[in-house]
Each structure stands twice: as C-alpha cells, then as structure tokens.
Protein backbone atom coordinates (compact mmCIF):
# COMPACT_ATOMS: atom_id res chain seq x y z
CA UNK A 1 -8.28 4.04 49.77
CA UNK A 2 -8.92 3.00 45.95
CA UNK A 3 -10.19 5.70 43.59
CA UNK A 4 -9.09 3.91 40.54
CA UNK A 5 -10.12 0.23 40.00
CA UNK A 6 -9.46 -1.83 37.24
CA UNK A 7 -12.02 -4.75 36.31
CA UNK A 8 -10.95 -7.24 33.59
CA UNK A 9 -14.03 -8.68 32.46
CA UNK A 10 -14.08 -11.64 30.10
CA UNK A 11 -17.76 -11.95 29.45
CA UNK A 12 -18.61 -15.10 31.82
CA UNK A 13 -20.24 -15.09 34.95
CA UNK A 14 -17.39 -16.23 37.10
CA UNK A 15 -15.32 -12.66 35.44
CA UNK A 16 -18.40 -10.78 36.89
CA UNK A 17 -17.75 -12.15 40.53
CA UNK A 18 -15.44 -9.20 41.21
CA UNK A 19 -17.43 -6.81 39.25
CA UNK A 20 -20.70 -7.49 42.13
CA UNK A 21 -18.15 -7.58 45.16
CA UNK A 22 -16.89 -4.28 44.03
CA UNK A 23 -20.43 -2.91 43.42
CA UNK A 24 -21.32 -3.48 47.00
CA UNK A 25 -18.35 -1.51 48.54
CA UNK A 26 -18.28 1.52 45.81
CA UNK A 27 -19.21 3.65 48.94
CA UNK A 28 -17.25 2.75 51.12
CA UNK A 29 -14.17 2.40 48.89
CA UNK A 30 -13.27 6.42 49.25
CA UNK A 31 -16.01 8.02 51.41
CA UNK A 32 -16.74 11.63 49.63
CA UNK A 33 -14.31 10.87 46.72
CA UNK A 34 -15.77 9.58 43.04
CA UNK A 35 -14.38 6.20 42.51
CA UNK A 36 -13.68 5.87 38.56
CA UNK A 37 -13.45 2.44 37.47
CA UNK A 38 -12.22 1.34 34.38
CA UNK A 39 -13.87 -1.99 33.51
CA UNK A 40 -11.60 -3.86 30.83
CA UNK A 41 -11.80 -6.28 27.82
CA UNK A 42 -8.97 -7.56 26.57
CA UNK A 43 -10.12 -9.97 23.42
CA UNK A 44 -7.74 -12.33 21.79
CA UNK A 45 -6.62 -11.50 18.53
CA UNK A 46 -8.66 -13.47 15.85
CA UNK A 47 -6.59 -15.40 12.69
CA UNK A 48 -7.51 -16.84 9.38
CA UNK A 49 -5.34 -19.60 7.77
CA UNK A 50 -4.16 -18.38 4.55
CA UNK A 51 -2.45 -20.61 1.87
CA UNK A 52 0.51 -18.91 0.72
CA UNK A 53 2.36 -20.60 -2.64
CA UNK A 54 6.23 -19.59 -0.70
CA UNK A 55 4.97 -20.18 2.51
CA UNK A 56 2.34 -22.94 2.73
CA UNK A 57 -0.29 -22.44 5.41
CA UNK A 58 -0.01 -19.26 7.80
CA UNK A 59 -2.28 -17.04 10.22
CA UNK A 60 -3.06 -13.85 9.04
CA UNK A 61 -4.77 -11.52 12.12
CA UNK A 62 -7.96 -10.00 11.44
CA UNK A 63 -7.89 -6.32 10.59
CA UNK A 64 -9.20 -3.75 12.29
CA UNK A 65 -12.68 -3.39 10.11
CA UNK A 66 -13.13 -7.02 10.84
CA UNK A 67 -12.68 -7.04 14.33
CA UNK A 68 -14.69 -3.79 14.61
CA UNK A 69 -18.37 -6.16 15.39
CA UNK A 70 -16.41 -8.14 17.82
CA UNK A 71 -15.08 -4.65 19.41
CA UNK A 72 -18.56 -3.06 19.62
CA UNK A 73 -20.35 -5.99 21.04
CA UNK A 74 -17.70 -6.42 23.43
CA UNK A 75 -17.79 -2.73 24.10
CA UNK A 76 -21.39 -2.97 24.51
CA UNK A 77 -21.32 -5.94 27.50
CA UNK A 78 -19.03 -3.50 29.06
CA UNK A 79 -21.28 -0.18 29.06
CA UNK A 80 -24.20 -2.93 30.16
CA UNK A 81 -21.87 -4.18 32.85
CA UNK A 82 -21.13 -0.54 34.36
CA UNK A 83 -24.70 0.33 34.00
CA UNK A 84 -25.58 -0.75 37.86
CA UNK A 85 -21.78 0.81 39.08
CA UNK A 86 -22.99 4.42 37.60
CA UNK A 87 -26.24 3.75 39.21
CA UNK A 88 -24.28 3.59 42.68
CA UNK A 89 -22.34 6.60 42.07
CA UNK A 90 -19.23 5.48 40.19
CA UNK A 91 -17.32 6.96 37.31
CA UNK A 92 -17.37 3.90 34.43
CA UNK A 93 -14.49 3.86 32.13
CA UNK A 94 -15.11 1.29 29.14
CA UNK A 95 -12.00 -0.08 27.42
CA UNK A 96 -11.79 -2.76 25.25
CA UNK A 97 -8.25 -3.96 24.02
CA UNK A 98 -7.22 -6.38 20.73
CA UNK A 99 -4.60 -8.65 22.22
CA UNK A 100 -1.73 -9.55 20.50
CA UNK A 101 -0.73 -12.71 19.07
CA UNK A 102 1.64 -14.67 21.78
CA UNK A 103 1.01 -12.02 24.10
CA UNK A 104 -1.34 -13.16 27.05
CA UNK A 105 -4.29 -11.59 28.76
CA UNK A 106 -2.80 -11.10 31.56
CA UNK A 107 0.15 -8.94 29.89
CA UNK A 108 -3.01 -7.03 28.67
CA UNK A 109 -4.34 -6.58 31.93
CA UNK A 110 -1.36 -5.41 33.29
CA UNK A 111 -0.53 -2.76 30.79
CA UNK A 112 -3.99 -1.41 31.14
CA UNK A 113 -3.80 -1.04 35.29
CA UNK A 114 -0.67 0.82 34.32
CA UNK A 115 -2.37 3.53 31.42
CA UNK A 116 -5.31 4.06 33.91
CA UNK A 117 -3.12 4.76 36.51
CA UNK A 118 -5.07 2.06 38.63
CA UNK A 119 -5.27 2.17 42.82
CA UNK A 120 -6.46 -1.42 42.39
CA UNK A 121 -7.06 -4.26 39.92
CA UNK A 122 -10.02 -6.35 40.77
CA UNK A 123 -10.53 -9.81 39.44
CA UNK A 124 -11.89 -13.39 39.97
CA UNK A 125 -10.16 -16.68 40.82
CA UNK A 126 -11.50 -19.81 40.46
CA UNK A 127 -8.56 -20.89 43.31
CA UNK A 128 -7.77 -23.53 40.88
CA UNK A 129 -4.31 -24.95 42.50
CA UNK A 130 -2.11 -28.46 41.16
CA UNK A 131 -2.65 -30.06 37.80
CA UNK A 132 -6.27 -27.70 36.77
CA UNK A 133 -3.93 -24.49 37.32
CA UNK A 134 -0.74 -25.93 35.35
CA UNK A 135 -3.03 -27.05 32.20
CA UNK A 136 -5.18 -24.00 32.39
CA UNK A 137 -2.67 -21.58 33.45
CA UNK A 138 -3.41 -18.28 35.77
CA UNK A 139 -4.11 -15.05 34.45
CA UNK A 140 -4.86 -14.06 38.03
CA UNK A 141 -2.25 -15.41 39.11
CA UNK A 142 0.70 -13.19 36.01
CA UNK A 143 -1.44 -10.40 37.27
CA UNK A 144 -0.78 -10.91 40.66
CA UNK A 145 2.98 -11.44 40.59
CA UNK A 146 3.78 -9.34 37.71
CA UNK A 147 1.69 -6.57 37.83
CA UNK A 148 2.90 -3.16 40.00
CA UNK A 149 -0.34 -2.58 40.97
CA UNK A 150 -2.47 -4.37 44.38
CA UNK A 151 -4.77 -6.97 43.03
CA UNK A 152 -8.11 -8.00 44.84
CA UNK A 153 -9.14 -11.62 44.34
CA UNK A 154 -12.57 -12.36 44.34
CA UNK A 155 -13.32 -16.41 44.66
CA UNK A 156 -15.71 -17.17 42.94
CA UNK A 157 -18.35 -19.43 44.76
CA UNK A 158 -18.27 -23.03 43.51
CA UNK A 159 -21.81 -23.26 41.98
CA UNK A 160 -20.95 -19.72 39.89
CA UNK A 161 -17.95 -22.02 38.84
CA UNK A 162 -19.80 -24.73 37.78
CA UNK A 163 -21.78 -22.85 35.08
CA UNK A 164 -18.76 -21.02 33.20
C-alpha cells in the first residue's frame, strides 16, 4: 500500500479536498507502517516589468530575498495544513517550490513525486470536462498522464467548488 504520498496544495479549499480524504484513511493506508507525506507548494514565479533603453519593456523574476515572505507564508499554510495529519500519526514533509517561468505546475508536481520517491500523488479535480477544461487547462489532468507515479483524484463536492 502507499507509504509515500504526495499532496500539491495550492492554498484554496477545493486543493484541501484531497488533503481531508487522505486524513481519514492515514491508518488504513499501510497498517503498522509510518506513512510520510510530503505536502507540496509549488508557487508561480513572480515578475516585475522593467524598462530597458536596448530592450524596451521586459520581466525580470523576483529574486530569491524577495520571494523569501511569499516562501515562508506559503511554508507556513503547509506546516498548518499537516498539523491534523501528524496528529493522526503521519510523517509531514513540507516543501515549497519557486516555479519557473513557462514551466507549469503540474511539471512541478511531477518532478517533486519523483525527488520524494512518492507511492502516490494525491490531488483534487474539479471534473471540469469541454470548453471550462480547454480555457482553464488541467493540472490534474498533466499529472495524471505525464507523471510515473499513481495519482488519486479527489472530486471535489460542488458547493466546496463554488467558493474557490
């Protein structure tokens, strides 16, 4: 069974969906084994526009000092997050990623389930299907067909939806 689960959270309610459905099986997941699960926040890179006299107008990332608030506040939603999963028994893992500019989430995701040598990625859907899913695009779904590793889809119940 799973001893290594990987939870992308993106801060809203409908990200936490998996997080509870994953709570409520910790024990039964691997009876008499720890399950360590690495709950992950991948955050998108942030840019400034710059004027540049040669160039005209282009993005410069953040650096690292910048981004550190955004890091530790992110990093503290996750150690708040695990908070209830320790409480059950689980080993919590906290990692929170700077994505890369053009590089999706999902690619994020994917890499991570990799380094932590994941069992199982767990995640919400919002089962978004037609024009909603080809305008919003699917991290779930790059996760699901690209990753190596065996996703779990949580729906997420439509009045959870509603509020994100």
């Amino acid at each position: 069974m799973s001893e290594r689960i990987l939870i992308p959270l993106d801060g809203s309610e409908v990200g936490e969906t998996a997080l509870h459905y994953v709570e409520g099986m910790i024990s039964r997941l691997a009876p008499g084994k720890p399950v360590e699960i690495t709950l992950l926040r991948v955050l998108k890179p942030l840019t400034r526009g710059v004027y540049a006299p040669a160039a005209g107008a282009v993005e410069v990332p953040y650096t690292e000092a910048e981004m550190a608030p955004v890091k530790k506040q992110a990093m503290d939603y996750l150690e708040k997050s695990g908070a209830i999963l320790r409480k059950k028994g689980a080993v919590v893992k906290c990692v929170v990623v700077i994505g890369t500019i053009g590089v999706s989430a999902a690619d994020g995701i994917i890499k991570a389930g990799d380094e932590v040598n994941a069992d199982l990625v767990a995640m919400s859907t919002h089962g978004r299907h037609g024009f909603t899913r080809w305008a919003f695009g699917s991290v779930t779904d790059k996760v699901l067909r690209a990753g190596s590793v065996p996703v779990l889809l949580v729906r997420v119940k439509e009045k959870t939806a509603a509020k994100s």
